[in-house]
Protein backbone atom coordinates (compact mmCIF):
# COMPACT_ATOMS: atom_id res chain seq x y z
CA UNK A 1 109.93 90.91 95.16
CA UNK A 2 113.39 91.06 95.41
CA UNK A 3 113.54 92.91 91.40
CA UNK A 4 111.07 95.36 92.72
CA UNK A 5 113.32 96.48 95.87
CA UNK A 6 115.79 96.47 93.05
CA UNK A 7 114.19 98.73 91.20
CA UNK A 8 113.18 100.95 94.26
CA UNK A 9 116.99 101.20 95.72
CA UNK A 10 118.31 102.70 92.04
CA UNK A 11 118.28 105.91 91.13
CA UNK A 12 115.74 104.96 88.29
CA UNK A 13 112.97 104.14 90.36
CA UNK A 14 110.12 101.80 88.67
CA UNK A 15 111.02 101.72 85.38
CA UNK A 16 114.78 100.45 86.05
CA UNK A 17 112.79 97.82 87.78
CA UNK A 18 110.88 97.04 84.78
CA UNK A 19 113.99 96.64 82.42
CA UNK A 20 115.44 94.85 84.90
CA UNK A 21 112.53 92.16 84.63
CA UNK A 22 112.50 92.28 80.65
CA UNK A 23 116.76 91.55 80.70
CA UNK A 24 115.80 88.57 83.40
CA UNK A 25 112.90 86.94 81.05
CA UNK A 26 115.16 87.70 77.93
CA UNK A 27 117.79 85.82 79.76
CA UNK A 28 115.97 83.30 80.82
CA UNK A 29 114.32 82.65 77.36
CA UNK A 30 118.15 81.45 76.00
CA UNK A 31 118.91 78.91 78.83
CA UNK A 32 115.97 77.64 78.34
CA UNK A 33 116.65 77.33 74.82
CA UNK A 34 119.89 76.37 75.73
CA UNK A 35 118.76 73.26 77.70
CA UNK A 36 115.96 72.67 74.91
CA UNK A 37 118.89 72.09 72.69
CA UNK A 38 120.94 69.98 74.90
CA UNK A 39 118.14 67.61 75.32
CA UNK A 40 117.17 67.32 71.59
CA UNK A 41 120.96 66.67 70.69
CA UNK A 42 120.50 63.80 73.13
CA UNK A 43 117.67 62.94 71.97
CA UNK A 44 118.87 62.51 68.13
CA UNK A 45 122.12 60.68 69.34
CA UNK A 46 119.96 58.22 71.00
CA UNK A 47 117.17 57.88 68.08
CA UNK A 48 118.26 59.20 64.42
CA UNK A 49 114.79 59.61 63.35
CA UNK A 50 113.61 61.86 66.98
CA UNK A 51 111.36 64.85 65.33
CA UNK A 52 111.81 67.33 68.23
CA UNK A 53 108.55 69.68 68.89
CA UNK A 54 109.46 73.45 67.90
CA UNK A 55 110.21 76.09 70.41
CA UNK A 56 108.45 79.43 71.23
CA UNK A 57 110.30 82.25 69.31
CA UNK A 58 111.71 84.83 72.10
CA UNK A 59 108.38 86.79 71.38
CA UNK A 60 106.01 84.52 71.68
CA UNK A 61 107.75 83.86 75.13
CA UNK A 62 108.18 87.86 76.49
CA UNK A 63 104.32 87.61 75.09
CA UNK A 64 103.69 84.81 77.25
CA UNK A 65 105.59 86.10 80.33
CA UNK A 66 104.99 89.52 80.58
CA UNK A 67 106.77 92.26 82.58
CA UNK A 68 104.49 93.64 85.44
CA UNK A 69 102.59 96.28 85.03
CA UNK A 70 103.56 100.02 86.30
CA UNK A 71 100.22 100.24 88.39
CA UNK A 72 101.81 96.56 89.89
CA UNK A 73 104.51 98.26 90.63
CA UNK A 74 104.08 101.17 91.88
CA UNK A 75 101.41 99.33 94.61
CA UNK A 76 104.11 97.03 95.57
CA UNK A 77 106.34 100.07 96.16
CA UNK A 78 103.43 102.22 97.95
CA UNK A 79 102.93 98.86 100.46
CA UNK A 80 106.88 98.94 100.79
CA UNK A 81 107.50 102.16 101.55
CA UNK A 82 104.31 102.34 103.55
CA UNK A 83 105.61 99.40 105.87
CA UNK A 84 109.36 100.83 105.53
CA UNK A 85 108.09 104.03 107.17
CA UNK A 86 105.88 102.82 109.81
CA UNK A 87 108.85 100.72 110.65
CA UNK A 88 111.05 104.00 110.84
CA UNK A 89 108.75 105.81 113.06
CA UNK A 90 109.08 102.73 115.23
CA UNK A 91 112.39 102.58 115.45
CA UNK A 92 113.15 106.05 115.82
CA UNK A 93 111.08 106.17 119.35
């Protein structure tokens, strides 16, 4: 939730919050890769012959962990808002 408040607080709106999400995964993605390649390098010292398993291309990884959805969104921002407000009014008795 906390990239969706993100996303609400900038200027953008929604769709900062969804590049926002897509840099994250992206980023994620290459330390995970990163790690994946520390371990087989340990691997390999350890046993010459170690075949390590292939890794997802960057794709097939975005593909697997999609961005929400603007509908997703834009529901988590109407709840938001909508319990923001009511908290307002409170406040402001």
């Amino acid at each position: 939730m906390e990239h969706v408040h993100e996303g609400i607080l900038s200027t953008n709106g929604l769709s900062s919050a969804i590049n926002h999400l897509e840099r994250c995964r992206r980023n994620r993605y290459y330390e995970l890769l990163s790690m994946f390649a520390y371990a087989v390098n340990r691997r390999h010292s350890e046993n010459a012959s170690y075949s390590p398993p292939t890794p997802p291309t960057v794709d097939a990884y975005l593909a697997n962990n999609k961005v929400v959805s603007h509908g997703t969104l834009t529901v988590a921002w109407l709840a938001y808002t909508e319990l923001y407000s009511s908290l307002c009014a409170l406040v402001m008795k």
